[in-house]
Protein backbone atom coordinates (compact mmCIF):
# COMPACT_ATOMS: atom_id res chain seq x y z
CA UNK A 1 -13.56 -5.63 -6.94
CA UNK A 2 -15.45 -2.36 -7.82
CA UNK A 3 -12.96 0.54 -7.56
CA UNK A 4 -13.79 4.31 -7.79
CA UNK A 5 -10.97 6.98 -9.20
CA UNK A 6 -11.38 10.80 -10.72
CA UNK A 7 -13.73 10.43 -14.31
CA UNK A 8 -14.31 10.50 -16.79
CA UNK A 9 -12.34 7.81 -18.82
CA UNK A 10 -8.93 8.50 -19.80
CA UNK A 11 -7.70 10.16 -16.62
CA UNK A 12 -4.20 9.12 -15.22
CA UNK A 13 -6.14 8.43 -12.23
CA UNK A 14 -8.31 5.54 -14.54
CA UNK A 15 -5.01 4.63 -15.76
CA UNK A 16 -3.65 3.74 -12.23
CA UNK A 17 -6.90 2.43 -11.39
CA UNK A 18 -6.21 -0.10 -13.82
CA UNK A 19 -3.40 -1.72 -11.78
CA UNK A 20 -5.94 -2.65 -9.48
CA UNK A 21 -9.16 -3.72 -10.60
CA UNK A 22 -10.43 -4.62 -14.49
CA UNK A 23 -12.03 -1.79 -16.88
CA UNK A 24 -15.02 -3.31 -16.28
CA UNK A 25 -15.00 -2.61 -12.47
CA UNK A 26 -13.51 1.04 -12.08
CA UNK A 27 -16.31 3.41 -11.58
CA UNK A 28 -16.04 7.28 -11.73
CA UNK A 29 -16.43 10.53 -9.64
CA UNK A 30 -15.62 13.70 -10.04
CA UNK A 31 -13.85 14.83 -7.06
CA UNK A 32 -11.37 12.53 -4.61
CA UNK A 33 -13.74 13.84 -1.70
CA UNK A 34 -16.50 11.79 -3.44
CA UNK A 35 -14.61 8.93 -3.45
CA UNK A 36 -13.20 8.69 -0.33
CA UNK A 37 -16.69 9.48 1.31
CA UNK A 38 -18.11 6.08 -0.97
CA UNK A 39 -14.77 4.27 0.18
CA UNK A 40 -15.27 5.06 3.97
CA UNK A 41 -19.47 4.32 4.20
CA UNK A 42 -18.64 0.75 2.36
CA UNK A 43 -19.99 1.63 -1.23
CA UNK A 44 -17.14 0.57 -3.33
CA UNK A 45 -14.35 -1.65 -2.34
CA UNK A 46 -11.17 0.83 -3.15
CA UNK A 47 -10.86 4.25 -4.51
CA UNK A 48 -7.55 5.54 -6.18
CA UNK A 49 -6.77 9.18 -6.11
CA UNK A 50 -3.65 11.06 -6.51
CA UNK A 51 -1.43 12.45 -3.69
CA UNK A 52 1.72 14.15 -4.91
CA UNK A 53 3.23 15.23 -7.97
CA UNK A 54 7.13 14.94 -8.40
CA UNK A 55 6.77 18.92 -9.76
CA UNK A 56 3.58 20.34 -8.26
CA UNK A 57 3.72 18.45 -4.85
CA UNK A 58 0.80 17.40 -2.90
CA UNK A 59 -2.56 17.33 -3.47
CA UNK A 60 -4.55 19.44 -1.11
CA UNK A 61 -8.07 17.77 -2.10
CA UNK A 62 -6.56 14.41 -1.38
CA UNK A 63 -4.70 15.40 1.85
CA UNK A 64 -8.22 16.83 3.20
CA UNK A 65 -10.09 13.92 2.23
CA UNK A 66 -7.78 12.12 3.87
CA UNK A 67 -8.14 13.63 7.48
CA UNK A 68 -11.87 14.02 6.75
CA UNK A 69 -13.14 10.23 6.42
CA UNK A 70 -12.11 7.25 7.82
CA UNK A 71 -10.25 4.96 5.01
CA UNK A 72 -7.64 2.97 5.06
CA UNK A 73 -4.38 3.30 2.55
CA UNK A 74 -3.51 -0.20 1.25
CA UNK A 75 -0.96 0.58 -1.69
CA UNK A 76 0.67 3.14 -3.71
CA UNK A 77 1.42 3.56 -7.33
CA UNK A 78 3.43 5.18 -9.00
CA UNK A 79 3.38 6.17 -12.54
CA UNK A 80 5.14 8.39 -14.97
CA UNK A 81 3.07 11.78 -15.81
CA UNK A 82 3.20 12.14 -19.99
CA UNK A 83 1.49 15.43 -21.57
CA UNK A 84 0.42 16.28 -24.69
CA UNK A 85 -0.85 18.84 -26.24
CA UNK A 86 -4.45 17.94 -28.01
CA UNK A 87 -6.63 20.08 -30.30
CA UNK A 88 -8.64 19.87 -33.69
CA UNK A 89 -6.54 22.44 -35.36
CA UNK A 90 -3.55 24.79 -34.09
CA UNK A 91 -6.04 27.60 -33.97
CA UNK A 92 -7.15 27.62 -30.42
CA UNK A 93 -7.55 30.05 -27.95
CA UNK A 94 -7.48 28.25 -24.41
CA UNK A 95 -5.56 25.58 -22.99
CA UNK A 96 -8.18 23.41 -20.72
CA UNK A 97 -7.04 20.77 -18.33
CA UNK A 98 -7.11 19.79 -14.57
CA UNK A 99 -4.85 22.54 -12.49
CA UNK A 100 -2.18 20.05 -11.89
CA UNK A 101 -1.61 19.76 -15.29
CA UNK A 102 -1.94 22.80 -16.49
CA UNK A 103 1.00 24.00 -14.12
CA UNK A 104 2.93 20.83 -14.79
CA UNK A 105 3.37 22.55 -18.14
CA UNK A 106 3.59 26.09 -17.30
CA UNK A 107 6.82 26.36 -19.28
CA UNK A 108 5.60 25.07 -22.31
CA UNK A 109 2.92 26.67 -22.50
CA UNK A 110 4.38 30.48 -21.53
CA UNK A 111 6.86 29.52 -24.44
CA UNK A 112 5.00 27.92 -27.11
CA UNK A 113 1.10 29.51 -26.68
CA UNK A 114 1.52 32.70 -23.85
CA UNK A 115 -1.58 34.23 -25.92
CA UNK A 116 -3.96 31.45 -24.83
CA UNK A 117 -5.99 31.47 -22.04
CA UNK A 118 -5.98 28.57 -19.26
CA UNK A 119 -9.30 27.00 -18.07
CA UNK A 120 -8.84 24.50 -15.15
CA UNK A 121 -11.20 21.93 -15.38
CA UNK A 122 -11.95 18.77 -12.81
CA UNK A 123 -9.42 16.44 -14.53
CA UNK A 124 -7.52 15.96 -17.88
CA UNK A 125 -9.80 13.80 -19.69
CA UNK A 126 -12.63 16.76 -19.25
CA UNK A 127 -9.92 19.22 -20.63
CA UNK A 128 -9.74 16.78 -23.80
CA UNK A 129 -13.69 16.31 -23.47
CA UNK A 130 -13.77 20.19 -24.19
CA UNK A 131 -11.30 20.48 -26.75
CA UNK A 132 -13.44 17.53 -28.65
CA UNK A 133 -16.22 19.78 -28.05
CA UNK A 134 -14.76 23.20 -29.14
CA UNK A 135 -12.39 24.12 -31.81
CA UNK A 136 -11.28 27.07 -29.81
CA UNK A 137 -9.98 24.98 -27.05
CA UNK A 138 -6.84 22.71 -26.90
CA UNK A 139 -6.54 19.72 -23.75
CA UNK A 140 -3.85 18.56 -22.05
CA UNK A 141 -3.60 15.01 -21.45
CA UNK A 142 -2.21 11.66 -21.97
CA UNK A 143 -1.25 11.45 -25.66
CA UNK A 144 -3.64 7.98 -25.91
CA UNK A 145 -7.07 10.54 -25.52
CA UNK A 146 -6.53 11.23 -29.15
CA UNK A 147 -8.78 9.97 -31.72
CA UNK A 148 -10.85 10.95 -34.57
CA UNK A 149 -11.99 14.49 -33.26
CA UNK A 150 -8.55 15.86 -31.86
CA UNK A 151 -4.95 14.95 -32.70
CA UNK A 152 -1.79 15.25 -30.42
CA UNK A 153 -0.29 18.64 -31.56
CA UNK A 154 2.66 18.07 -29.52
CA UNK A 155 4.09 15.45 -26.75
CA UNK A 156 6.02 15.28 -23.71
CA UNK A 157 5.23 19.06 -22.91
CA UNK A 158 5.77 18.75 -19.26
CA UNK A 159 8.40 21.13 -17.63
CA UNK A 160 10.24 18.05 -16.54
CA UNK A 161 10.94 14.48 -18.01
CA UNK A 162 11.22 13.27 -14.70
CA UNK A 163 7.36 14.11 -14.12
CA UNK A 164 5.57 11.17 -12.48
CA UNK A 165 2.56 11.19 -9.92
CA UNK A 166 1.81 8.92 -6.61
CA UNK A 167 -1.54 7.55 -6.33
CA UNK A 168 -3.11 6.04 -3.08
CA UNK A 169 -5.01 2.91 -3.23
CA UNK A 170 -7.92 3.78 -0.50
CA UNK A 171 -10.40 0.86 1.43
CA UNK A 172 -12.47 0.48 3.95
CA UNK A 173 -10.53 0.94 7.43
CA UNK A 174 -11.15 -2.47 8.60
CA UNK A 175 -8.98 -3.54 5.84
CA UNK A 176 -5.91 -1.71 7.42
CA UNK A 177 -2.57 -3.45 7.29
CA UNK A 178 0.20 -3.20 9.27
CA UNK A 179 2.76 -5.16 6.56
CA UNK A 180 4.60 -2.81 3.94
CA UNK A 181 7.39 -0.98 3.19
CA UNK A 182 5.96 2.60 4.36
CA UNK A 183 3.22 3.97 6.45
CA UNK A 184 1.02 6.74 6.31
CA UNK A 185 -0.03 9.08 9.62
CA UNK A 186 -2.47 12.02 10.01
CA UNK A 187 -1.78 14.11 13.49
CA UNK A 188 -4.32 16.41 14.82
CA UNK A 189 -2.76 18.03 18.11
CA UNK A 190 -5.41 20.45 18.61
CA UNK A 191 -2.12 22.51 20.41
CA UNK A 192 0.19 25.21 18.94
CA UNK A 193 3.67 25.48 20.98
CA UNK A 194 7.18 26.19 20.99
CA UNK A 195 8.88 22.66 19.72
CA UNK A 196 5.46 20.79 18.67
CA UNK A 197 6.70 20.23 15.19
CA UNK A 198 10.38 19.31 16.78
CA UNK A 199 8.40 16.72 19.21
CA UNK A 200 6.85 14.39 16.37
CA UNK A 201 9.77 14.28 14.19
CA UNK A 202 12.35 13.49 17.22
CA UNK A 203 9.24 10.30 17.46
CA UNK A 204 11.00 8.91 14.80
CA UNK A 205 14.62 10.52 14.33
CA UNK A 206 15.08 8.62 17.89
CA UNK A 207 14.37 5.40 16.42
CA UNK A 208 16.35 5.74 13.21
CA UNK A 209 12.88 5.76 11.26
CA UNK A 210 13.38 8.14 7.84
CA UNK A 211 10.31 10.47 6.98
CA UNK A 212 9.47 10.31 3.05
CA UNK A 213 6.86 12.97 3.82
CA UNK A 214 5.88 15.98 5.86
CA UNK A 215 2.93 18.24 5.27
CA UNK A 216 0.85 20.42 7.15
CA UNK A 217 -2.78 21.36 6.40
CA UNK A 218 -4.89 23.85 8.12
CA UNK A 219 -7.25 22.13 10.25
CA UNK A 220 -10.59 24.71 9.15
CA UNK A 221 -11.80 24.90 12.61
CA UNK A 222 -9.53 27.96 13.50
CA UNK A 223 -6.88 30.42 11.52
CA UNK A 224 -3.59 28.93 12.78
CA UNK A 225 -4.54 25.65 13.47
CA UNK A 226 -2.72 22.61 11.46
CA UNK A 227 -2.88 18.66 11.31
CA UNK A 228 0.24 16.92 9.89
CA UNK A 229 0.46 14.07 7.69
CA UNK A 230 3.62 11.97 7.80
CA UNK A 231 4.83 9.32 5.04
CA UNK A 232 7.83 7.12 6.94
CA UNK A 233 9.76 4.75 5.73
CA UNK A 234 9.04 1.11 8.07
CA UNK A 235 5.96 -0.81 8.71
CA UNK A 236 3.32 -0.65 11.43
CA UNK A 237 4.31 -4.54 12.72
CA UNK A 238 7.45 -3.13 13.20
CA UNK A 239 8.37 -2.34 17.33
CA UNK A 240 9.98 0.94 16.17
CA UNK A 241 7.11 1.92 14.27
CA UNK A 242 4.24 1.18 16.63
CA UNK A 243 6.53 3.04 19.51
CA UNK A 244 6.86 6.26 17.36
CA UNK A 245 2.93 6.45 16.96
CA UNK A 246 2.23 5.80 20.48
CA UNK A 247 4.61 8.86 20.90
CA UNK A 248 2.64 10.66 18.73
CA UNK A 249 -0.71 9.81 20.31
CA UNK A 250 0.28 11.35 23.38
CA UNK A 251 1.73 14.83 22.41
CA UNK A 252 -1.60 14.69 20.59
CA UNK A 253 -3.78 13.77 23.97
CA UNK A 254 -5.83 16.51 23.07
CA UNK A 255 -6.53 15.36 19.54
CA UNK A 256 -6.03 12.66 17.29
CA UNK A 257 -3.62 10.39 15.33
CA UNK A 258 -5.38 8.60 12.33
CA UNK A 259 -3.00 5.36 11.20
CA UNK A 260 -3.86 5.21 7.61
CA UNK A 261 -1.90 1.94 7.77
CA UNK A 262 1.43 0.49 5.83
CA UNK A 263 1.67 -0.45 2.11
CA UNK A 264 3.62 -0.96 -0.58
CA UNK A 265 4.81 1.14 -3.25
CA UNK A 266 3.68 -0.51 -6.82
CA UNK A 267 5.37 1.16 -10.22
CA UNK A 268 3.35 1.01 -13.22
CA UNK A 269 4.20 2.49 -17.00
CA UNK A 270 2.09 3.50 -19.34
């Protein structure tokens, strides 16, 4: 199984990956759009990319992607988020690392370095890349990236212990399932009205179905216009389910409800 995630190697998206499919197999990209464009056209067989952080919260790039191309969500893992701080000496002058990180660790770093400058990069294991690179620059990253060039200056510098970080599993949509725990639902209404919001989450408070998830994301064709996605907590084979999305589909008769499809929830430590 050839699976795509966010390069290059070293990521904690290549570490999730590797619940899935052998070294050998996981191929790289630099952005989750990239890899959920390959995943819906039939290039690869699955793509992992992050979707929420338990301390930054969703990922925007991941939530677009999402509503963007057709692909199915077939899993989710979950795995603890570990930083460290890596460098080839304590002289540096900027912190680099992907955004997520580098606010993951805001504390720290406003404590420890609040002289050095913060470069966001496209992931962690570039932000290590660079401070391999560059004496003047320190990474943030899994403490594992260190090695002969650059040695872990200090660990566990996120703000929170309890820091971990869901990843989808993405396919093809023709291999949607309906089996799983929860289930995943983008909502275009293409409407704006008094109660709209109220209107898909009585779909599922009337059937006793719990929401994991709620977020809205401006839809880019207009200023004021949103799609929703919605995490819930039951499977598309069940009756309740399947009623609450046909619900949906017609307050949005003027748009569209994507069924990313049900899954279940994987936890992985590393």
């Amino acid at each position: 199984m050839e699976v795509l995630t966010l390069g290059p190697t070293g990521t904690y998206s290549h570490r999730a990956a590797r619940a899935v499919a052998a070294d050998d197999d996981v191929g790289f990209r630099e952005s989750v759009t990239a890899i959920a464009e390959a995943v819906a056209r039939g290039a690869v067989d699955r793509g992992v990319v992050p979707i929420e952080n338990s301390i930054e919260g969703s990922v925007t790039e991941t939530l677009d992607a999402l509503a963007d191309h057709e692909v199915a969500v077939v899993s989710e893992i979950v795995t603890p988020i570990r930083h460290a701080l890596l460098a080839q000496s304590d002289r540096f002058e900027a912190v680099a690392s992907h955004s997520q990180a580098l606010a993951q660790c805001r504390g720290y770093l406003e404590e420890h370095h609040p002289g050095a400058r913060l470069e966001a990069v496209a992931s962690t294991a570039r932000g290590v890349e660079r401070a391999r690179n560059d004496q003047s620059v320190a990474g943030i990253g899994h403490p594992d990236n260190a090695g002969e060039e650059v040695s872990v200056l200090a660990e566990d510098i996120q703000d929170r212990d309890s820091n971990a970080t869901r990843f989808f599993v993405v396919a093809p949509p023709a291999d949607r399932g309906d089996a799983g725990g929860k289930s995943s639902v983008v909502i275009y209404p293409n409407a704006n009205y008094p109660g709209l919001l109220l209107e898909m989450l009585e779909a599922f408070a009337d059937r006793e179905i719990n929401l994991s998830r709620v977020e809205s994301r401006p839809s880019g064709d207009r200023l004021g216009d949103y799609l929703f996605h919605i995490d819930f907590e039951a499977g598309l084979y069940e009756e309740r389910a399947q009623e609450a999305v046909d619900r949906l589909e017609e307050i949005a008769e003027r748009g569209w409800v994507r069924q990313l499809g049900s899954y279940d929830t994987q936890h992985v430590l590393y």
